[in-house]
C-alpha atoms as a PDB file:
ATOM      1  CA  UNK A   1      29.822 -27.219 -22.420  1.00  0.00           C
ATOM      2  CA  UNK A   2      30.453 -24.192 -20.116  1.00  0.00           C
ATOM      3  CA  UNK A   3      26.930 -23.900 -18.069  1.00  0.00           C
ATOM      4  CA  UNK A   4      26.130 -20.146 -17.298  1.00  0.00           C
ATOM      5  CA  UNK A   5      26.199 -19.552 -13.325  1.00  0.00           C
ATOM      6  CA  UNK A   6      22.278 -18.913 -12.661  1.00  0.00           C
ATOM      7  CA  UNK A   7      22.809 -17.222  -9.410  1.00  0.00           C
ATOM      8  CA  UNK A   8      24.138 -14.307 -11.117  1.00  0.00           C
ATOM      9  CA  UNK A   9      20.507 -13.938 -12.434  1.00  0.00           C
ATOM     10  CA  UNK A  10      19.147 -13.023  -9.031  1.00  0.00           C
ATOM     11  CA  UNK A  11      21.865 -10.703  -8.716  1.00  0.00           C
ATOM     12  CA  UNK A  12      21.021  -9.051 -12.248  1.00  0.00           C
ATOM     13  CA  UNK A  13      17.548  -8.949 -10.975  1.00  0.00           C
ATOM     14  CA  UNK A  14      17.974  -6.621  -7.799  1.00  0.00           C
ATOM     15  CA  UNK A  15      21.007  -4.640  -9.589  1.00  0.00           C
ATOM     16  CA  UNK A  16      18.975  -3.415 -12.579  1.00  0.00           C
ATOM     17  CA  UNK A  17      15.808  -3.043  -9.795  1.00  0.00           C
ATOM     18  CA  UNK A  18      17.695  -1.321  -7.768  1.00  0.00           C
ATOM     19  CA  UNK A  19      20.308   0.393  -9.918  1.00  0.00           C
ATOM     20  CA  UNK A  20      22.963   1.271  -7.218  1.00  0.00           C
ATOM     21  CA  UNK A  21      25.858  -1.560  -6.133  1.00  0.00           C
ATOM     22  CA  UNK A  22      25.366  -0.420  -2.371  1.00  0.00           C
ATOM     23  CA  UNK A  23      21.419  -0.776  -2.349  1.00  0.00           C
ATOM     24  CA  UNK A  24      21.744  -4.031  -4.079  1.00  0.00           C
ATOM     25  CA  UNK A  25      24.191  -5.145  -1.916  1.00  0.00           C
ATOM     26  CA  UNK A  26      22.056  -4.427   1.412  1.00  0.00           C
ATOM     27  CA  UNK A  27      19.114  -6.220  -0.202  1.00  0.00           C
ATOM     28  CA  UNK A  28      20.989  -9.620  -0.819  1.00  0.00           C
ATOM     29  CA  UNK A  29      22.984  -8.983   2.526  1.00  0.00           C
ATOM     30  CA  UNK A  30      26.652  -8.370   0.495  1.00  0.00           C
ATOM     31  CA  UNK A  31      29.214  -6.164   1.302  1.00  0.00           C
ATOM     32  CA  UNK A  32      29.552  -3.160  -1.241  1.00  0.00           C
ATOM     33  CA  UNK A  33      33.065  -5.250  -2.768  1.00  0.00           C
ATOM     34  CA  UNK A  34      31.356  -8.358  -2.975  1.00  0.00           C
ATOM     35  CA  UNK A  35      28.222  -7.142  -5.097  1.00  0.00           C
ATOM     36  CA  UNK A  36      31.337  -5.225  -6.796  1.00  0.00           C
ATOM     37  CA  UNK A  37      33.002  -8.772  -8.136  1.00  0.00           C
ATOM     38  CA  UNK A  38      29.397  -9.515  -8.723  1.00  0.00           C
ATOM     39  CA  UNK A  39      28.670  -6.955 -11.161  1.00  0.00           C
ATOM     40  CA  UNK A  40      31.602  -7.529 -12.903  1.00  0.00           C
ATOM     41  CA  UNK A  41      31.408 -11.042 -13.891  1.00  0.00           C
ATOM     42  CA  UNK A  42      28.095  -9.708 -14.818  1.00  0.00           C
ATOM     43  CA  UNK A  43      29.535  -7.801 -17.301  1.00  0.00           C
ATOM     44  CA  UNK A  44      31.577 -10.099 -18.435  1.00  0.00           C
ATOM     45  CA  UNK A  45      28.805 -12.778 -18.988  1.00  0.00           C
ATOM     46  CA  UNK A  46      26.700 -10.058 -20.634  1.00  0.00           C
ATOM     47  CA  UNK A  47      29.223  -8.073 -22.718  1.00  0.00           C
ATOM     48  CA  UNK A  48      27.447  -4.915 -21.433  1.00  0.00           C
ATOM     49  CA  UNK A  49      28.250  -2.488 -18.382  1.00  0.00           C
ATOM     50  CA  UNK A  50      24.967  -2.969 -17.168  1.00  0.00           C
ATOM     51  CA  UNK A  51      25.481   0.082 -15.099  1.00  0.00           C
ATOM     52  CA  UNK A  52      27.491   3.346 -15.669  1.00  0.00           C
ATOM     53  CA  UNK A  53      28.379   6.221 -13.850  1.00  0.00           C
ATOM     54  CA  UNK A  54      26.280   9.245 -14.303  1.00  0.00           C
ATOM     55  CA  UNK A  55      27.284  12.194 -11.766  1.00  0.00           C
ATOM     56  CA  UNK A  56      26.773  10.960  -8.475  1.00  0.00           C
ATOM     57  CA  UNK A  57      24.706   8.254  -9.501  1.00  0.00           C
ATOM     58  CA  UNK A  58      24.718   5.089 -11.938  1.00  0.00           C
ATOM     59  CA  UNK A  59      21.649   4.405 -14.407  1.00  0.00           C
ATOM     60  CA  UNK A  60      21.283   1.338 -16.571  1.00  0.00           C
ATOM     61  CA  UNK A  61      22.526   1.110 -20.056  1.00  0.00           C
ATOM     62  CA  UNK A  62      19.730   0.227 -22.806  1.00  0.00           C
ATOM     63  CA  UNK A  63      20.628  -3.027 -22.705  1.00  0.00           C
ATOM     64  CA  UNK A  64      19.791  -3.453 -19.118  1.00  0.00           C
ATOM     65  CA  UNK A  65      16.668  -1.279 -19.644  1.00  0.00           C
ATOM     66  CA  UNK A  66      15.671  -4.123 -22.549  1.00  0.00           C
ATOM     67  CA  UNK A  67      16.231  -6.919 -20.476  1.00  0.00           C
ATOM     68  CA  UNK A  68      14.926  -6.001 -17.072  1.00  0.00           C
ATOM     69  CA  UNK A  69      11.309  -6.732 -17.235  1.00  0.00           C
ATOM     70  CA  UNK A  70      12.792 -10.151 -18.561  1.00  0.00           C
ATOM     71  CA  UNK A  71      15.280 -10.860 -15.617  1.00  0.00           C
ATOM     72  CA  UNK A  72      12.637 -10.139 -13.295  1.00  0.00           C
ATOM     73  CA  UNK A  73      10.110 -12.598 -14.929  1.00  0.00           C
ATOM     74  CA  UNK A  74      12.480 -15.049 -15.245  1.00  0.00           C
ATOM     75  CA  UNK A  75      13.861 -15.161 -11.589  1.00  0.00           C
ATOM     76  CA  UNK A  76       9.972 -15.355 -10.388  1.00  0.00           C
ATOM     77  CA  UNK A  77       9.330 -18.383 -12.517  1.00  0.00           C
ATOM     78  CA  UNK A  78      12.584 -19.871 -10.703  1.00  0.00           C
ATOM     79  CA  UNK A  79      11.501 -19.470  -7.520  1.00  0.00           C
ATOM     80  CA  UNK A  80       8.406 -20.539  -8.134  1.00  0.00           C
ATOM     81  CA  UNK A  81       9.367 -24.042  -9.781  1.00  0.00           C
ATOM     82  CA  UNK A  82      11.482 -24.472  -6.831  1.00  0.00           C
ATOM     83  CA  UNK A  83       8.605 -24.064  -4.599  1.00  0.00           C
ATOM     84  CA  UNK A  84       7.002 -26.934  -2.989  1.00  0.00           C
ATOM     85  CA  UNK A  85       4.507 -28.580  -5.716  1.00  0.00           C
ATOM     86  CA  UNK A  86       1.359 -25.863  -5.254  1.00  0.00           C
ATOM     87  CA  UNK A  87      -1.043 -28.251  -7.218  1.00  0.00           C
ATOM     88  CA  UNK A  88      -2.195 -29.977  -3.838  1.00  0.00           C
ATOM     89  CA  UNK A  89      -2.136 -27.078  -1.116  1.00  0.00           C
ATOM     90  CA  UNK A  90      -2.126 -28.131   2.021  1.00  0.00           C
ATOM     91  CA  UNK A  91      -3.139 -24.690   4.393  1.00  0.00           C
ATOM     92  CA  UNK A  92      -2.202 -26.723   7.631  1.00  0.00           C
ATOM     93  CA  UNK A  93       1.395 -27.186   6.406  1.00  0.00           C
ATOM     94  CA  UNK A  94       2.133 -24.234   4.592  1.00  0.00           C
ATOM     95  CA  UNK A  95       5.498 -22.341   5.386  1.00  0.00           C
ATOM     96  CA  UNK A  96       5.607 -18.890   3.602  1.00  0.00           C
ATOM     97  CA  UNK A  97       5.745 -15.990   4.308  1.00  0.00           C
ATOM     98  CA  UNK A  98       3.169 -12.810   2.239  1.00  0.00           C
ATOM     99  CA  UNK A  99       3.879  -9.077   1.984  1.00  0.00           C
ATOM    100  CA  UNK A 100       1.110  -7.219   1.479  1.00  0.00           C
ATOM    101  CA  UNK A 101       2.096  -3.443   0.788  1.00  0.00           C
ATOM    102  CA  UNK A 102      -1.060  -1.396   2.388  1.00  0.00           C
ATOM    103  CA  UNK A 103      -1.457   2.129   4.633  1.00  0.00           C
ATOM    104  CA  UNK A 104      -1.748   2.270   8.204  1.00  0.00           C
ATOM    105  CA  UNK A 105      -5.286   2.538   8.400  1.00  0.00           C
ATOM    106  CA  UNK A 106      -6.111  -0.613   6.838  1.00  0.00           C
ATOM    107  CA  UNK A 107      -4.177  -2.292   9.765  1.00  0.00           C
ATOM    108  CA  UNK A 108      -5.773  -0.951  12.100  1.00  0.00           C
ATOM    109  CA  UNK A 109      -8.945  -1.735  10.986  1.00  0.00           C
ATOM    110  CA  UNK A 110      -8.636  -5.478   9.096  1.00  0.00           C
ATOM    111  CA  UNK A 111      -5.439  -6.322  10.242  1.00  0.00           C
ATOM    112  CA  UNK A 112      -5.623  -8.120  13.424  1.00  0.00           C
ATOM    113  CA  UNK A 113      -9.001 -10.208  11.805  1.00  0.00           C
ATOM    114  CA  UNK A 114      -6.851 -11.116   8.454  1.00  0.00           C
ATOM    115  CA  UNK A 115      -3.979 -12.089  10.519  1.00  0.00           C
ATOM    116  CA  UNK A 116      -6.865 -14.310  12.769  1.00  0.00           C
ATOM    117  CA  UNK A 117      -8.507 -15.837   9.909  1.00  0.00           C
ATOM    118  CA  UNK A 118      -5.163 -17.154   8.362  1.00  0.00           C
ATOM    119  CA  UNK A 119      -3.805 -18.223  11.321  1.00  0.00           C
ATOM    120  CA  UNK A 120      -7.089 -20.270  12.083  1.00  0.00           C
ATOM    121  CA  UNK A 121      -5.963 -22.335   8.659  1.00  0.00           C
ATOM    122  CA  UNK A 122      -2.516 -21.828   8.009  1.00  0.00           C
ATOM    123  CA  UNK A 123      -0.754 -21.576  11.004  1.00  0.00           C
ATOM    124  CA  UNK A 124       2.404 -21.896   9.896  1.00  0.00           C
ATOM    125  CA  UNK A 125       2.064 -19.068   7.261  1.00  0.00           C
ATOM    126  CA  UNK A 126       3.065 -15.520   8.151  1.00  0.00           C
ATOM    127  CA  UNK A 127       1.490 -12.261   6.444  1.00  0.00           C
ATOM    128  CA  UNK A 128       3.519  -9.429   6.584  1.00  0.00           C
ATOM    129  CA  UNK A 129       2.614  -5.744   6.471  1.00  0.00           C
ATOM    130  CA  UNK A 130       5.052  -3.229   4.444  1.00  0.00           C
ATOM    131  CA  UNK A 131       4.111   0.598   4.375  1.00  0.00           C
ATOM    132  CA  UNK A 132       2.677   2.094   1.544  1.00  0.00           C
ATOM    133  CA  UNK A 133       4.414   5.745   1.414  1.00  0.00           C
ATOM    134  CA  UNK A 134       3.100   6.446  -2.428  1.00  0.00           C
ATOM    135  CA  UNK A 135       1.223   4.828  -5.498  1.00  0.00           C
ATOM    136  CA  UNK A 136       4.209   2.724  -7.560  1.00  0.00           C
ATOM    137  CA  UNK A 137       3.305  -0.298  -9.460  1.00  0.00           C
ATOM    138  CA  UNK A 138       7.325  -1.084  -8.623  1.00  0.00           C
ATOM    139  CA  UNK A 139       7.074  -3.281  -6.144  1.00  0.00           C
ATOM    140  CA  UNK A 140       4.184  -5.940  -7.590  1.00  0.00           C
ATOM    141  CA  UNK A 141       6.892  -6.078 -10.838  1.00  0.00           C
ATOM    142  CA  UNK A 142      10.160  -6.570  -8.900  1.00  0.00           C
ATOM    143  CA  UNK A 143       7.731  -9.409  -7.019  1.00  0.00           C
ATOM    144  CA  UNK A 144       8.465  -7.846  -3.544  1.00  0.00           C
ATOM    145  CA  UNK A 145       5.302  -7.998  -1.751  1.00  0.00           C
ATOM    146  CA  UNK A 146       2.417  -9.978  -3.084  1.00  0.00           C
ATOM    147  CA  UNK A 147      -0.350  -8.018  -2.498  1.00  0.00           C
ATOM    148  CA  UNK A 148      -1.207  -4.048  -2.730  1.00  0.00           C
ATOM    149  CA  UNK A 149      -4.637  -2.523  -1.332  1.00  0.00           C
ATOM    150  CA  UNK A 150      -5.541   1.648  -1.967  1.00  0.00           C
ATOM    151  CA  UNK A 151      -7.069   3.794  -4.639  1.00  0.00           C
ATOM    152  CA  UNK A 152      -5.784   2.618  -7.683  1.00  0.00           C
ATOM    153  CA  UNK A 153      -3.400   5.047  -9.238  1.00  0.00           C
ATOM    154  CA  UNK A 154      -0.673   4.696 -12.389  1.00  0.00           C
ATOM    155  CA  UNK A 155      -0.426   1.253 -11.567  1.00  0.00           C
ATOM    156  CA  UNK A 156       0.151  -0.366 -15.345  1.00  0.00           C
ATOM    157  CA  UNK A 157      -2.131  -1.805 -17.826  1.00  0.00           C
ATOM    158  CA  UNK A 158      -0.612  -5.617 -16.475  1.00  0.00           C
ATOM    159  CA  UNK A 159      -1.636  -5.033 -12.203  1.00  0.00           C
ATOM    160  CA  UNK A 160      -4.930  -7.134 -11.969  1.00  0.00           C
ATOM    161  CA  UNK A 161      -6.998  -5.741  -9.136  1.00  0.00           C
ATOM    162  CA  UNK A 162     -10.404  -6.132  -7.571  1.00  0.00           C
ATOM    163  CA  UNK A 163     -12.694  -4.096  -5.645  1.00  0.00           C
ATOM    164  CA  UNK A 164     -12.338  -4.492  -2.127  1.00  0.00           C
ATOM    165  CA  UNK A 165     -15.048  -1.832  -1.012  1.00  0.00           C
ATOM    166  CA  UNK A 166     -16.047   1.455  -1.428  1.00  0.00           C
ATOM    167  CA  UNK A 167     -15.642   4.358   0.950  1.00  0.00           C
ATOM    168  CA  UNK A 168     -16.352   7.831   1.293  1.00  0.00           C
ATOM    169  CA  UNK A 169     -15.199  10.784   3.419  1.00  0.00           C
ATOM    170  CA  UNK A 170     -16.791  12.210   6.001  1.00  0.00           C
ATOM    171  CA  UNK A 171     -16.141  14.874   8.593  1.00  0.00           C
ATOM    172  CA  UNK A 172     -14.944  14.030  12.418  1.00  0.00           C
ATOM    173  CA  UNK A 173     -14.818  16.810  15.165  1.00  0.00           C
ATOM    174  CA  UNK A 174     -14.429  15.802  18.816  1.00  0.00           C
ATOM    175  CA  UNK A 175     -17.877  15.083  21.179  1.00  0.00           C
ATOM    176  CA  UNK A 176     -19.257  17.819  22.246  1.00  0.00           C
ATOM    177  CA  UNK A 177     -17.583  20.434  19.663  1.00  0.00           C
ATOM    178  CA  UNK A 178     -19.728  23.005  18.793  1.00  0.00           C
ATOM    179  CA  UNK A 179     -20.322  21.788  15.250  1.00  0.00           C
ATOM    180  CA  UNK A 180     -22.467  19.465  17.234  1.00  0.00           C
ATOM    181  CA  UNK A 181     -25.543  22.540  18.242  1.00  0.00           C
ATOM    182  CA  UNK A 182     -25.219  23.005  14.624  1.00  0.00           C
ATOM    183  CA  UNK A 183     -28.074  21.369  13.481  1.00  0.00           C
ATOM    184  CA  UNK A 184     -27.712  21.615   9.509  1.00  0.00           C
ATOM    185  CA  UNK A 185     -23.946  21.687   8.305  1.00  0.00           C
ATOM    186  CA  UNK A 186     -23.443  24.151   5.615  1.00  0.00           C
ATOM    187  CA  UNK A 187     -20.494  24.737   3.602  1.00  0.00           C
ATOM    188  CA  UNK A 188     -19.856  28.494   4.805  1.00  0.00           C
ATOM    189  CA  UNK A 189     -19.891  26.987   8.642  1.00  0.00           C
ATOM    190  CA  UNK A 190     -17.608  23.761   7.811  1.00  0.00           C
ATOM    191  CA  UNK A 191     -15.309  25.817   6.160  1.00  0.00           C
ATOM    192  CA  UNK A 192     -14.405  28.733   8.643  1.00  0.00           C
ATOM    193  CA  UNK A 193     -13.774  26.023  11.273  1.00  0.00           C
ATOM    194  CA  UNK A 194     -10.169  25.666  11.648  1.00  0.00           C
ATOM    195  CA  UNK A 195      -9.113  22.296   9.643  1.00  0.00           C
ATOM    196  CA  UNK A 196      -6.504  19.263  10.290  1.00  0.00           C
ATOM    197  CA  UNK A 197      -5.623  17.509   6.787  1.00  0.00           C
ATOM    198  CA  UNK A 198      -4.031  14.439   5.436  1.00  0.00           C
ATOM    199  CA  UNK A 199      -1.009  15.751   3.173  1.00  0.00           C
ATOM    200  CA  UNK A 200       2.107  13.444   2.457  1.00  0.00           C
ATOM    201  CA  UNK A 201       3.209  15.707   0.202  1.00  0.00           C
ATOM    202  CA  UNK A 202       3.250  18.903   1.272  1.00  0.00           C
ATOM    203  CA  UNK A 203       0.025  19.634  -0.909  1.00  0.00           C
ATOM    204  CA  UNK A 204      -3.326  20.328   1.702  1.00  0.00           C
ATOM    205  CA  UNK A 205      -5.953  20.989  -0.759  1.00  0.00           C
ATOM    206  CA  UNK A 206      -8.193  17.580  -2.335  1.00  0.00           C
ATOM    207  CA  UNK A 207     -11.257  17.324  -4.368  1.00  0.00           C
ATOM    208  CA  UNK A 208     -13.093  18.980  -0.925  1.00  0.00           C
ATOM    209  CA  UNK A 209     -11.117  22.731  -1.533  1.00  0.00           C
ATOM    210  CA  UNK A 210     -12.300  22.380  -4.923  1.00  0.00           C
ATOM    211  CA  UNK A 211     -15.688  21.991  -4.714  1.00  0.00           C
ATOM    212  CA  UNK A 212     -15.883  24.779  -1.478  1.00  0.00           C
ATOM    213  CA  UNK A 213     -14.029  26.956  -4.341  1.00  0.00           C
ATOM    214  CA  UNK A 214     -17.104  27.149  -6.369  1.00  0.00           C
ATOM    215  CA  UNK A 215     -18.730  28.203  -3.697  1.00  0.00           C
ATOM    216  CA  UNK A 216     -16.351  31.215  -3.048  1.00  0.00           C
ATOM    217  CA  UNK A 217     -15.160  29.162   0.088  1.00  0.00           C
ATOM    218  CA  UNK A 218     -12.228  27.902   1.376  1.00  0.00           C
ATOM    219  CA  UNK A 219     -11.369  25.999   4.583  1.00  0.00           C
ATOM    220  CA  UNK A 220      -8.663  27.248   6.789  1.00  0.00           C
ATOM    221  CA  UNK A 221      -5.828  24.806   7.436  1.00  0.00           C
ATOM    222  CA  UNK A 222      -4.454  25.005  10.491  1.00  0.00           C
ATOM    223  CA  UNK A 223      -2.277  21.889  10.696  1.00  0.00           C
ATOM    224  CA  UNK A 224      -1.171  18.849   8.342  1.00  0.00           C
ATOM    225  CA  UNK A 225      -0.320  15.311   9.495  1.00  0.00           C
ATOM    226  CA  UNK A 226       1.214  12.162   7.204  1.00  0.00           C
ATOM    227  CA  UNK A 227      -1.823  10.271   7.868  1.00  0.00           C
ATOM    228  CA  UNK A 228      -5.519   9.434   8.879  1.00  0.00           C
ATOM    229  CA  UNK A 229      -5.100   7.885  12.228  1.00  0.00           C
ATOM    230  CA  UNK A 230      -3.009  11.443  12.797  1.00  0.00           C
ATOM    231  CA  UNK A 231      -6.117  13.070  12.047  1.00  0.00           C
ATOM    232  CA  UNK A 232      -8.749  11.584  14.046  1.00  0.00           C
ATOM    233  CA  UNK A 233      -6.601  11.765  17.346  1.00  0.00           C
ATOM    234  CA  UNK A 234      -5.352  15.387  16.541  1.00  0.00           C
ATOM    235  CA  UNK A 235      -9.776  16.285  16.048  1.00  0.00           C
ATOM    236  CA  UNK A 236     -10.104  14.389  19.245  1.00  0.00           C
ATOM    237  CA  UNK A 237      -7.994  16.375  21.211  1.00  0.00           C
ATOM    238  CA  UNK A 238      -8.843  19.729  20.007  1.00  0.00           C
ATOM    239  CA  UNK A 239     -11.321  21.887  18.180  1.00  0.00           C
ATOM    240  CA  UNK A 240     -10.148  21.458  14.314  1.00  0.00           C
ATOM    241  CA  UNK A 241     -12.119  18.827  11.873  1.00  0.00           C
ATOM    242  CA  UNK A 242     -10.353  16.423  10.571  1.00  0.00           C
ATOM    243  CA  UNK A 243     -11.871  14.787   7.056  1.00  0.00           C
ATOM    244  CA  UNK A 244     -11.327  10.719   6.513  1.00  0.00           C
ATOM    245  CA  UNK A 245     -12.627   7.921   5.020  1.00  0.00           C
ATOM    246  CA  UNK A 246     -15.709   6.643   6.643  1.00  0.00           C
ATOM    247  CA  UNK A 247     -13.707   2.745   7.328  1.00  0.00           C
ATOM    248  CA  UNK A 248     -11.495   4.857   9.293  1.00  0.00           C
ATOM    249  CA  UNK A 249     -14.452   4.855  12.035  1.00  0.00           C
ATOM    250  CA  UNK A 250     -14.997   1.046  12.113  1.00  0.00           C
ATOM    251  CA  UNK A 251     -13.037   0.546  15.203  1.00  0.00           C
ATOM    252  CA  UNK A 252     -13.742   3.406  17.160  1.00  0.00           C
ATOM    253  CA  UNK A 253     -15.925   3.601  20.747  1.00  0.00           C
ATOM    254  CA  UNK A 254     -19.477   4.400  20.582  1.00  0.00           C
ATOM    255  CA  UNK A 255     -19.816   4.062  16.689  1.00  0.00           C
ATOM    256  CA  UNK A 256     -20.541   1.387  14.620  1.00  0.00           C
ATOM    257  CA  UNK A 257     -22.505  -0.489  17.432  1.00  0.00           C
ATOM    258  CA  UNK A 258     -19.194  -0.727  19.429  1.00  0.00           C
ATOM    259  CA  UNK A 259     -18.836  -0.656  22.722  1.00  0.00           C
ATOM    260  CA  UNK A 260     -17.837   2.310  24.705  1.00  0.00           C
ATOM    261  CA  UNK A 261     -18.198   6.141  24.999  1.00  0.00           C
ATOM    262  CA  UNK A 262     -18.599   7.778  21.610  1.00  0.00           C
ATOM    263  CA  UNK A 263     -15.666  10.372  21.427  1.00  0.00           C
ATOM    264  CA  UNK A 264     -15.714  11.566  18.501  1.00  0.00           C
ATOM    265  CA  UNK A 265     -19.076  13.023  16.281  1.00  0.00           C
ATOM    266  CA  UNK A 266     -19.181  12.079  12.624  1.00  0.00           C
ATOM    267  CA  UNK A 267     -21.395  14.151   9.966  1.00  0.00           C
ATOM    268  CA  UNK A 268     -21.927  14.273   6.400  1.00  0.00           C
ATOM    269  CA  UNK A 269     -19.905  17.030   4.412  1.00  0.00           C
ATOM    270  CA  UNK A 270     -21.909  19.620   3.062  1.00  0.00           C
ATOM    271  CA  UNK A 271     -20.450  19.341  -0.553  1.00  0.00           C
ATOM    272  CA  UNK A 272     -20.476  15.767  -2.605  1.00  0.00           C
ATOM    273  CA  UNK A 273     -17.228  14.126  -2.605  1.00  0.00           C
ATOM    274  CA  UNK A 274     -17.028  11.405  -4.906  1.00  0.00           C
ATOM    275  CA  UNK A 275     -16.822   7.416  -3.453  1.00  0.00           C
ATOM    276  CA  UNK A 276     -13.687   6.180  -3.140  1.00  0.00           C
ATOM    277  CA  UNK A 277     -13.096   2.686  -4.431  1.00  0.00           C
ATOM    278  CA  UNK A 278     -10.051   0.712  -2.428  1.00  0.00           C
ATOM    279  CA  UNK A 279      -8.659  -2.387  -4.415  1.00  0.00           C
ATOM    280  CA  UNK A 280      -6.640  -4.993  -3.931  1.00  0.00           C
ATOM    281  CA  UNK A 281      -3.973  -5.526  -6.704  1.00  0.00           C
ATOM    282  CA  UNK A 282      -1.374  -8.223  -7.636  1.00  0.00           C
ATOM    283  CA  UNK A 283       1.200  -9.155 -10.667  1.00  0.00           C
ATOM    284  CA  UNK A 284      -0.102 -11.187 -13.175  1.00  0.00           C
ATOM    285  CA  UNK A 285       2.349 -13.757 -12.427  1.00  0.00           C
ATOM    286  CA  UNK A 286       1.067 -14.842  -9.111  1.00  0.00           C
ATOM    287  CA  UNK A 287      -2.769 -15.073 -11.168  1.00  0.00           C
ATOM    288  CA  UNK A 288      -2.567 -18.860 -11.188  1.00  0.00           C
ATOM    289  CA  UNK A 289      -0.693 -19.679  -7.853  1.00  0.00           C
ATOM    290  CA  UNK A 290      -3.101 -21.705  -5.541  1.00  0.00           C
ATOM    291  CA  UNK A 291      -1.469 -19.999  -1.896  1.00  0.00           C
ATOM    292  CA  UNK A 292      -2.011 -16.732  -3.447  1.00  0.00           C
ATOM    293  CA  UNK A 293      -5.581 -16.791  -4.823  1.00  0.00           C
ATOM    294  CA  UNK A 294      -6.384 -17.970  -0.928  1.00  0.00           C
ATOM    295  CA  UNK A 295      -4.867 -15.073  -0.122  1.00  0.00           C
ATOM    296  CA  UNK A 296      -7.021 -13.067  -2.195  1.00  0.00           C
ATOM    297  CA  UNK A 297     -10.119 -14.629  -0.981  1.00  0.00           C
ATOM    298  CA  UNK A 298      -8.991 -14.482   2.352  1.00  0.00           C
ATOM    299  CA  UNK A 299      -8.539 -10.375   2.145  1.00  0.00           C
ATOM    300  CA  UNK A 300     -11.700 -10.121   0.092  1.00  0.00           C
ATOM    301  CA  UNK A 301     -13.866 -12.157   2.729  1.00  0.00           C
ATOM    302  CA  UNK A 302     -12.213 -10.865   6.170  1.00  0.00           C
ATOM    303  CA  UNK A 303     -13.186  -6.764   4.218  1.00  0.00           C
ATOM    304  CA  UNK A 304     -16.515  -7.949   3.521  1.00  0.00           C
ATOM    305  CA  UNK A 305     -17.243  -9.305   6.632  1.00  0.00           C
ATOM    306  CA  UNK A 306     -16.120  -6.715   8.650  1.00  0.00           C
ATOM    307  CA  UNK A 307     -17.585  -3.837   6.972  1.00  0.00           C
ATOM    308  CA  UNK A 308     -20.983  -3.159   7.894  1.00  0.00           C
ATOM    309  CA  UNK A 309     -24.186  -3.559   5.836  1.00  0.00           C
END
């Protein structure tokens, strides 16, 4: 009896994830012929083209489409059988290595205590941070990273998550600004300052332009950066406000009972943004593993203890 060859199925698995022979290719370290051959014994195991040609680009047949969710399921449960028995962890000797897809904020401000606490128990384990660009439940399903932490978005109906903390924005202006001799904040004075904003794509206006519109007010933008951090050291170095999350502030001189001179000054916007609640989220098919739910306690504990109150 002819046995199929199983490690075309992790080759089926980043082809239909990735749907292009060159990016597959670069993922399992191939050259562009190889993953060629590859694909077509594929075919020929299947019966199906698995891939076809449309303009410039390929896209998977309905076949593929049917059977990808499967081929990735089915190449986790794989690896994971082949993994070292998980039933009696042992932290001291564990050798693997966790993604954990999150923005560049929440590095800054957990990441050097989450890499501390796992080091202090498994020192042989290595976390791993990838950058989170946009909201895409694609990488938990293709099992590429193992964790995800933001504002949940169009995630799926199958993500499991869990409430890391809750935030809120507030507004950050250099020490001694002039906003500072304000005494009360109001909307008309917050908004004719000039303004630095988070944007990644392109758009400036949030929940905050909304609410100033119904107030016949609108802030003037003066510049837009591809991130928080951006923010606060473009308000520190000149006269514009920027607007971030209040965790944003946790590591910062002078605030938060840190050490230091305070160089920035923090205040309360003068219309009511709603709380923002960050998450962390995994695949359903990591639920039961024993190195990741320490993982998930270990994020949940290191937040928790590091945010104040």
């Amino acid at each position: 009896m002819n046995e199929p060859d199983l490690n075309l199925l992790i080759a089926l698995d980043v082809l239909l994830a990735e749907g292009s022979v060159a990016s597959a290719a670069r993922r399992l370290g191939l050259s562009a012929s190889a993953m060629s051959r590859t694909l077509s014994r594929l075919r020929a195991t299947t019966g199906d083209p698995l891939l076809v040609r449309a303009g410039r680009n390929m896209v998977l047949t309905p076949y593929a489409e049917e059977i990808r969710e499967r081929t990735q399921n089915a190449v986790f449960e794989a690896r994971a059988i082949l993994r070292p028995c998980s039933s009696a962890l042992n932290l001291a000797t564990l050798e693997r290595s966790f993604t954990l897809r999150t923005n560049a904020g929440f590095i800054e401000i957990f990441g050097a205590a989450l890499i501390a606490a796992a080091a202090a128990v498994a020192p042989l384990a290595q976390l791993r941070f990838m950058p989170k660009p946009e909201k895409t439940a694609k990488y938990l399903r293709e099992g590429l990273i193992d964790l995800e932490v933001g504002v949940l978005g169009e995630m799926g109906p199958e993500i499991r998550l869990t409430t890391l903390y809750r935030d809120k924005f507030v507004g950050v202006v250099r020490k001694g600004h002039s906003l500072e001799q304000y005494g009360e904040i109001t909307a008309a004075k917050y908004a004719a300052l000039g303004h630095v904003v988070v944007s990644r794509h392109e758009r400036g206006t949030g929940p905050v332009d909304v609410l100033l519109a119904e107030l016949n007010l609108e802030r003037k933008i003066v510049a837009m950066v591809p991130g928080f951090p951006a923010a606060l050291a473009v308000a520190q170095a000149s006269d514009l406000v920027a607007l971030v999350p209040a965790t944003f502030l946790l590591n910062q001189p002078g605030l938060n009972g840190n050490s230091g001179e305070a160089r920035l000054f923090v205040f309360e916007l003068p219309v009511k943004t709603n709380e923002i609640t960050v998450s962390l989220m995994w695949h359903p098919r990591s639920e039961a593993d024993p190195a990741h739910q320490w993982l998930r306690q270990l994020v949940l504990k290191v937040c928790r203890q590091k945010l104040p109150g």
